[in-house]
PDB file of N, CA and C in Angstrom:
ATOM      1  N   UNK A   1       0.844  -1.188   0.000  1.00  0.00           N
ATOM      2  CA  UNK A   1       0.000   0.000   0.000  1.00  0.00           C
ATOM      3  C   UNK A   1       0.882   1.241   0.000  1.00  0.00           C
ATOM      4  N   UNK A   2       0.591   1.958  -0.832  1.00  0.00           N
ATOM      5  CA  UNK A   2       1.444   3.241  -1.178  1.00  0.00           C
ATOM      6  C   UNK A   2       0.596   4.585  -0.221  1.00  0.00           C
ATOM      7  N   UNK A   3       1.559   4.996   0.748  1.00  0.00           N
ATOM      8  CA  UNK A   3       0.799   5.977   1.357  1.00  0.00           C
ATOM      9  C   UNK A   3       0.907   7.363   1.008  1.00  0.00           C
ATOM     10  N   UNK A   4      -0.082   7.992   0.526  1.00  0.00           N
ATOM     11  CA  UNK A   4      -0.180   9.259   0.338  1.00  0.00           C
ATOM     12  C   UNK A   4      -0.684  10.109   1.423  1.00  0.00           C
ATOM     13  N   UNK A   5       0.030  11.985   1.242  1.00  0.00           N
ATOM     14  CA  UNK A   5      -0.924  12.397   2.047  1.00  0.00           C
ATOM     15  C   UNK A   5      -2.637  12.753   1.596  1.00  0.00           C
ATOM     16  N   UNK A   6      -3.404  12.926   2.661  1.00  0.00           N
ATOM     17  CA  UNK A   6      -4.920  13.391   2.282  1.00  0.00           C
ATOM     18  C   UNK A   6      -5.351  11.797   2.398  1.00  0.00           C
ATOM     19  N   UNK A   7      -4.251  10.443   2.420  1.00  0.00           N
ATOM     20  CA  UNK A   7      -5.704   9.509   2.293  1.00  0.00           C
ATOM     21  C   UNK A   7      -6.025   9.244   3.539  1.00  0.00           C
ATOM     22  N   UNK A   8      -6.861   8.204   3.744  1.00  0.00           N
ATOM     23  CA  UNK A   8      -7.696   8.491   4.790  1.00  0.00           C
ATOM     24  C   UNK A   8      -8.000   6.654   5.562  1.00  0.00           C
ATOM     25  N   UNK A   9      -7.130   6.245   6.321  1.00  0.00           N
ATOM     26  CA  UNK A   9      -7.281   4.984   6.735  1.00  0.00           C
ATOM     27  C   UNK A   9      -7.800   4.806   7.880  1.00  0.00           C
ATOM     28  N   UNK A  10      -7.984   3.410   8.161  1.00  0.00           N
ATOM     29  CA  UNK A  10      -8.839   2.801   9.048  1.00  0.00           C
ATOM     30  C   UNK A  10      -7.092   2.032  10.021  1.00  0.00           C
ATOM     31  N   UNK A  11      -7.368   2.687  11.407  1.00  0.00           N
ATOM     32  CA  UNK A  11      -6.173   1.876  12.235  1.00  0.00           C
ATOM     33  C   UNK A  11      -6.652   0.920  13.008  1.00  0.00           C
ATOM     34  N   UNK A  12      -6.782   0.052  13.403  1.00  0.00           N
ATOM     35  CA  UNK A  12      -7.051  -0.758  14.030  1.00  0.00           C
ATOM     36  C   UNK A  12      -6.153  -1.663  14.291  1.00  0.00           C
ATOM     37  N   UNK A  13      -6.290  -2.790  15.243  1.00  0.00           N
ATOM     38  CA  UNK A  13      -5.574  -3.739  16.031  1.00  0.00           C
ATOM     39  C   UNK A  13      -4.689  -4.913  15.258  1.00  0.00           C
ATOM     40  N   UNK A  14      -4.617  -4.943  13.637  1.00  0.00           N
ATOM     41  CA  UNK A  14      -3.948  -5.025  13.232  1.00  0.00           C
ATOM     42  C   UNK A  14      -2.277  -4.169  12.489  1.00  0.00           C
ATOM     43  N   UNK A  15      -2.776  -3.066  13.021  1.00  0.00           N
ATOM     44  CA  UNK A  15      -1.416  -1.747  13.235  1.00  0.00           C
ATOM     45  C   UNK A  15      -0.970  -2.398  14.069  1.00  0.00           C
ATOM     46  N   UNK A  16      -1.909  -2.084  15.076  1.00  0.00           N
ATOM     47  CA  UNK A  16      -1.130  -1.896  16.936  1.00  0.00           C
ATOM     48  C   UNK A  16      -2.142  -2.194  17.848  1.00  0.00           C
ATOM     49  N   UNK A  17      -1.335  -3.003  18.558  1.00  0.00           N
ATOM     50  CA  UNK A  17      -2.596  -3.304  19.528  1.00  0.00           C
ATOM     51  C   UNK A  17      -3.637  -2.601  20.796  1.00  0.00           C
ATOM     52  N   UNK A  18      -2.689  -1.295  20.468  1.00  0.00           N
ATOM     53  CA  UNK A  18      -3.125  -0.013  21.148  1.00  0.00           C
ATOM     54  C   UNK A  18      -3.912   0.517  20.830  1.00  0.00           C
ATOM     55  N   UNK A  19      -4.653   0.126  19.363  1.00  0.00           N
ATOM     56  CA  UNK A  19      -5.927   0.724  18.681  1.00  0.00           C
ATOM     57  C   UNK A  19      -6.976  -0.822  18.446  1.00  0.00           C
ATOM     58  N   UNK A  20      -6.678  -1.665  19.514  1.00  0.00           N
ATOM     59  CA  UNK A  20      -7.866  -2.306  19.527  1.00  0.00           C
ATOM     60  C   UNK A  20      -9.066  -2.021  19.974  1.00  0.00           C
ATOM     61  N   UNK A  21     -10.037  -2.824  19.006  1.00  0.00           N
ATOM     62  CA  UNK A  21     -11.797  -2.701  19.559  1.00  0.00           C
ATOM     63  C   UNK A  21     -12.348  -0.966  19.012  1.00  0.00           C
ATOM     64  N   UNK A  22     -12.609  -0.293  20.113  1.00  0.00           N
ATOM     65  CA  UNK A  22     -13.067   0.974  20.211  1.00  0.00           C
ATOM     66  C   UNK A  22     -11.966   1.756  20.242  1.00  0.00           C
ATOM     67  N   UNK A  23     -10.776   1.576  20.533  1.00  0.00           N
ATOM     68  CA  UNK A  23      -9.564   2.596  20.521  1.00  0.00           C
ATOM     69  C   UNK A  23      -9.288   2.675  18.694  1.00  0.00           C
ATOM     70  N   UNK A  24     -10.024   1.934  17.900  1.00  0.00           N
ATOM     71  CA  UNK A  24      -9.598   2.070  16.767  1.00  0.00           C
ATOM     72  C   UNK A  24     -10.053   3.396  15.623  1.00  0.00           C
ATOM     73  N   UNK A  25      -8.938   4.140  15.017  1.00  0.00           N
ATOM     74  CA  UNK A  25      -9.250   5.213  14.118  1.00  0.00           C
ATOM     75  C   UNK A  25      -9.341   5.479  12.851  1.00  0.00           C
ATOM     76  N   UNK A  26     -10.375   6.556  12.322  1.00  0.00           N
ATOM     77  CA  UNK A  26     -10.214   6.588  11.195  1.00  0.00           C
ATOM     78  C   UNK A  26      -9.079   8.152  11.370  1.00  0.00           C
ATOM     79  N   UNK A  27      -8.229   7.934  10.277  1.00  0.00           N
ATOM     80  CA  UNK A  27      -7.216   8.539  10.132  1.00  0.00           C
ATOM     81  C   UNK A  27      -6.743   9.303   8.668  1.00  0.00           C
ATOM     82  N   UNK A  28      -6.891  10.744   9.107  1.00  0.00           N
ATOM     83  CA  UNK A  28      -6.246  11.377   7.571  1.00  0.00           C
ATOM     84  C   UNK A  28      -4.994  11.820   7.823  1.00  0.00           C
ATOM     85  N   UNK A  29      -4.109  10.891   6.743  1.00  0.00           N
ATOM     86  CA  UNK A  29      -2.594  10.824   6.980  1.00  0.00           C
ATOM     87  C   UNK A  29      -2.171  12.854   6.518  1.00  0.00           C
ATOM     88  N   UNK A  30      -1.173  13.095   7.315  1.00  0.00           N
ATOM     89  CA  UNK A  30      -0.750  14.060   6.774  1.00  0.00           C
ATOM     90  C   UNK A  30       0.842  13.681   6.398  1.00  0.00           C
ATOM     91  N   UNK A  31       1.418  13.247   6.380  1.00  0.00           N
ATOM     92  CA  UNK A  31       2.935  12.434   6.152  1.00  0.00           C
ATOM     93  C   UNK A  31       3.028  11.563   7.043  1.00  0.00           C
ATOM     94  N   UNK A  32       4.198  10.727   6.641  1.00  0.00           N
ATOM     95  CA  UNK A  32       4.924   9.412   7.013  1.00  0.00           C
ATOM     96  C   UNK A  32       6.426  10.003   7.074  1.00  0.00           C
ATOM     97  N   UNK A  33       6.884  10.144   8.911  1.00  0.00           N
ATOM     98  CA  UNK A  33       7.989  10.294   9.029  1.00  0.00           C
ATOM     99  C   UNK A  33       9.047   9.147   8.268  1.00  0.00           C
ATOM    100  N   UNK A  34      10.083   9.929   7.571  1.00  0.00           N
ATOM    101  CA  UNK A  34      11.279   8.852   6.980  1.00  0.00           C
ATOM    102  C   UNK A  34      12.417   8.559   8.152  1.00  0.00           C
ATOM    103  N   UNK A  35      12.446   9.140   9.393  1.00  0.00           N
ATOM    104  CA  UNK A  35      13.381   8.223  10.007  1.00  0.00           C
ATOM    105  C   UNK A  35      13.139   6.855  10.532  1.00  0.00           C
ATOM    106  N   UNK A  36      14.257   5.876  10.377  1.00  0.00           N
ATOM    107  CA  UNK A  36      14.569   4.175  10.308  1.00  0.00           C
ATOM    108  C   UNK A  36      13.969   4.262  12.009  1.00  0.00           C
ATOM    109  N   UNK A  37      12.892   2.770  12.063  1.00  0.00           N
ATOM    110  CA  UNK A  37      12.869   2.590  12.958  1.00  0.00           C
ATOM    111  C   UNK A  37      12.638   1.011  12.890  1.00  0.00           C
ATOM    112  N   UNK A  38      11.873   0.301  13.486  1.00  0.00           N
ATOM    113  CA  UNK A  38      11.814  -1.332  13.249  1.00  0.00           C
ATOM    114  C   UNK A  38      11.270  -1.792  11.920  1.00  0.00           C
ATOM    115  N   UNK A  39      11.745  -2.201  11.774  1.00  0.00           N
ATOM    116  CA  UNK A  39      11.173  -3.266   9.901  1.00  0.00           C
ATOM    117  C   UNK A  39      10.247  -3.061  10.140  1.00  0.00           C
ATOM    118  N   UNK A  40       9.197  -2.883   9.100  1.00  0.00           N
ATOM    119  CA  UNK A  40       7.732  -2.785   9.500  1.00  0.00           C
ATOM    120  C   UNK A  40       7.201  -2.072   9.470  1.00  0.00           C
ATOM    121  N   UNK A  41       7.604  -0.948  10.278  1.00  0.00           N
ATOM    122  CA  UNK A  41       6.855  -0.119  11.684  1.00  0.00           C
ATOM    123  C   UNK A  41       7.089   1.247  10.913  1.00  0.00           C
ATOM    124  N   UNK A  42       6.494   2.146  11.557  1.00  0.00           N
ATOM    125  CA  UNK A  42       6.225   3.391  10.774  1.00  0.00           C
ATOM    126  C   UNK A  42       5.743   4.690  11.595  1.00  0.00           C
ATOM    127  N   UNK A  43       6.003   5.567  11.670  1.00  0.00           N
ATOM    128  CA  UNK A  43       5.401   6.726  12.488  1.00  0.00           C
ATOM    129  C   UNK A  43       4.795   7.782  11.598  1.00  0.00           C
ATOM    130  N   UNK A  44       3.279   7.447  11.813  1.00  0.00           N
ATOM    131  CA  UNK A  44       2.269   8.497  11.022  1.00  0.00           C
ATOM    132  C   UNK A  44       2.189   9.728  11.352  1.00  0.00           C
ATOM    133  N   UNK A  45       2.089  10.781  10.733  1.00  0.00           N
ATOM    134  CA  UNK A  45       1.497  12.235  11.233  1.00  0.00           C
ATOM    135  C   UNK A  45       0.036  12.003  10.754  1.00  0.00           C
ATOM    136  N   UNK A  46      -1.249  12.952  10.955  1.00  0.00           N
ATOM    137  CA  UNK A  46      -2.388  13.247  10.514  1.00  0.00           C
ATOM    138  C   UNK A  46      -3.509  13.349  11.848  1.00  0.00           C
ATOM    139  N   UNK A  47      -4.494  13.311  11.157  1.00  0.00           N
ATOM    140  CA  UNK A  47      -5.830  13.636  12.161  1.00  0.00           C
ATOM    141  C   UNK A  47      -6.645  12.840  12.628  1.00  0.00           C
ATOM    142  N   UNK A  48      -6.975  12.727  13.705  1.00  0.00           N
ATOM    143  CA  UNK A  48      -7.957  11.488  14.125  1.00  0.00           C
ATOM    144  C   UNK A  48      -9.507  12.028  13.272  1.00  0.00           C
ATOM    145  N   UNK A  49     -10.350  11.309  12.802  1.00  0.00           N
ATOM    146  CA  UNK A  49     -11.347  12.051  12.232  1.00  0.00           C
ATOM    147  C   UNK A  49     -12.600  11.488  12.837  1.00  0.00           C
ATOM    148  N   UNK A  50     -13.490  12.355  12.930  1.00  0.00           N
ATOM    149  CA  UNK A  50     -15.321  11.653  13.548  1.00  0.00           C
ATOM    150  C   UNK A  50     -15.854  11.304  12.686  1.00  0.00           C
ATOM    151  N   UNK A  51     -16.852  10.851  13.649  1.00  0.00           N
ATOM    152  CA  UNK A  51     -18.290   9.922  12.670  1.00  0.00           C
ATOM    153  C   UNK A  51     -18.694  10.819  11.152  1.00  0.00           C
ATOM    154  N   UNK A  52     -18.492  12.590  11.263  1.00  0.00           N
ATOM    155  CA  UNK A  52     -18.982  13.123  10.347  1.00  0.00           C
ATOM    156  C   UNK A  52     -17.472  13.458   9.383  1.00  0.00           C
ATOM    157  N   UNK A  53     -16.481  12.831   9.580  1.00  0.00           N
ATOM    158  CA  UNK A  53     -15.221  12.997   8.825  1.00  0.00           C
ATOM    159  C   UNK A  53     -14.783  13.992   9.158  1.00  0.00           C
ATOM    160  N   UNK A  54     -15.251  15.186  10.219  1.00  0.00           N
ATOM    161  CA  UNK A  54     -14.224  16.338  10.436  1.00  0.00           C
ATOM    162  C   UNK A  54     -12.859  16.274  11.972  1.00  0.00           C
ATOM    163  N   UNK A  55     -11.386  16.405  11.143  1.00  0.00           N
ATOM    164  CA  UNK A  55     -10.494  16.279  12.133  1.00  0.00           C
ATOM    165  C   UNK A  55     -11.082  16.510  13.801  1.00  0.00           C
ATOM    166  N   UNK A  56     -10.710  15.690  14.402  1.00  0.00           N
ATOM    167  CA  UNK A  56     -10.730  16.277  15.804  1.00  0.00           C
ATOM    168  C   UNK A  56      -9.563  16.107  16.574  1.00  0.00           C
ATOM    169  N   UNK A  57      -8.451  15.170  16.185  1.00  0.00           N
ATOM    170  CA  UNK A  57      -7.460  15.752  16.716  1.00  0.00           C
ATOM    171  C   UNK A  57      -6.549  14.896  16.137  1.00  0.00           C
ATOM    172  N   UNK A  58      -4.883  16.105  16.202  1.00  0.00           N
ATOM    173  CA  UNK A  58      -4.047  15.769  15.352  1.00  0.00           C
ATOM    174  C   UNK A  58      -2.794  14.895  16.204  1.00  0.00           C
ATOM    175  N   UNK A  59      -2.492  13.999  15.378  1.00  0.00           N
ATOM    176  CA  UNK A  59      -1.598  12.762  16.400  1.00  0.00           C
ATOM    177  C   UNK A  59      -0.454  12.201  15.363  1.00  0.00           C
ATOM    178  N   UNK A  60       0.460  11.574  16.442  1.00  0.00           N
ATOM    179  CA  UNK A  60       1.400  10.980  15.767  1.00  0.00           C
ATOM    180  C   UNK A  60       1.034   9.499  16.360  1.00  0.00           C
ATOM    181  N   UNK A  61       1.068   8.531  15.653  1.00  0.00           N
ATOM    182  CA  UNK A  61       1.081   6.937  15.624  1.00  0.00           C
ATOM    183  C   UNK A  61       2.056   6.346  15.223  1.00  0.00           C
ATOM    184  N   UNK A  62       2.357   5.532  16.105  1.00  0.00           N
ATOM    185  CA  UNK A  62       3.334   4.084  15.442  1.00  0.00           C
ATOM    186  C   UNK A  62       2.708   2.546  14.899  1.00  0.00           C
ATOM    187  N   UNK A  63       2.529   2.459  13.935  1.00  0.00           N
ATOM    188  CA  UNK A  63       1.950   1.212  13.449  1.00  0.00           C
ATOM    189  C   UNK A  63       2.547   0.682  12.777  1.00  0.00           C
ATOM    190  N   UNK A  64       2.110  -0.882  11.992  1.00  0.00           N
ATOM    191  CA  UNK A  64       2.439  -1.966  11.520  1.00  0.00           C
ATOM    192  C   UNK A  64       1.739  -1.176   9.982  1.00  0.00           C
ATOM    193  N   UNK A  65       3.115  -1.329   9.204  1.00  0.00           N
ATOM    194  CA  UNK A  65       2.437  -0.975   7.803  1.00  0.00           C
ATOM    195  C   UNK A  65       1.705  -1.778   7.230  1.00  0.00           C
ATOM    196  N   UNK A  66       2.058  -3.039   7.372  1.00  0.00           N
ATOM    197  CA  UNK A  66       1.249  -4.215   7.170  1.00  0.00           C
ATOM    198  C   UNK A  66      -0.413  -4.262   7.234  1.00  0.00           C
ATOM    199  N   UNK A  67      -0.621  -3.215   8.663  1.00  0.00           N
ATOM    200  CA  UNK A  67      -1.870  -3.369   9.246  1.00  0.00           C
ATOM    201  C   UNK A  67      -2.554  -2.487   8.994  1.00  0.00           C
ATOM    202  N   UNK A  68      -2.561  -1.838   7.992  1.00  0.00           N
ATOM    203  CA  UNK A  68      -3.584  -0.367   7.435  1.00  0.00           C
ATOM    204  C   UNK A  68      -4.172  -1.120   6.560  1.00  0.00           C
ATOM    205  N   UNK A  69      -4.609   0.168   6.270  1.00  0.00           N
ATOM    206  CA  UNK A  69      -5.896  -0.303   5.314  1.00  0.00           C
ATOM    207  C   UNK A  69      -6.738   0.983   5.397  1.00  0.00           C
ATOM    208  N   UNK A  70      -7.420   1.082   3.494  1.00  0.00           N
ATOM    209  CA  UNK A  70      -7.946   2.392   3.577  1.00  0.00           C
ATOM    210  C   UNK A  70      -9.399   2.086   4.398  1.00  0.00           C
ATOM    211  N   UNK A  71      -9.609   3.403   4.749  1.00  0.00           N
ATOM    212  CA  UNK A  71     -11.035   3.353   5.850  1.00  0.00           C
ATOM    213  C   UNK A  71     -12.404   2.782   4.886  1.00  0.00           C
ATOM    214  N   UNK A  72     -12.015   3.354   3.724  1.00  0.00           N
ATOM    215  CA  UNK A  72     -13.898   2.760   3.162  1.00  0.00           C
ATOM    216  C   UNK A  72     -13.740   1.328   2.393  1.00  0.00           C
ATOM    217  N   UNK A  73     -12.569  -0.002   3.238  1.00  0.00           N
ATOM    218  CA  UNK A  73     -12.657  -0.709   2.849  1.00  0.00           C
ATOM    219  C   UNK A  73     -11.318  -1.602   3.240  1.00  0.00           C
TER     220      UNK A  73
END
């Protein structure tokens, strides 16, 4: 999966297990830091987004690239 900014994924407990169940987000990436960290693994910038798609708050995440996936699917 090629990450751009503006798209808009679904994090959940296959990222990290820190976004299991209800801790899980929909997410509009704003970049993907390039410094090396574990195979895999990745530190997101962007916005946590609500039920009506507007940002409510802006975060950095560490997830499993493996484990994204865009939100409408």
């Amino acid at each position: 999966m090629q990450l751009e900014p503006g798209e808009v994924l679904h994090i959940g407990d296959e990222a990290s297990v820190q976004f299991a169940g209800d801790r899980a987000l929909t997410f509009r990436l704003i970049r993907v830091d390039q410094r090396s960290t574990y195979d895999g693994w990745l530190w997101l910038e962007g916005y946590v987004l609500g039920a009506d798609g507007s940002a409510v708050q802006r975060r950095r995440v560490f997830v499993r690239r493996e484990g994204l996936h865009p939100a409408n699917g």
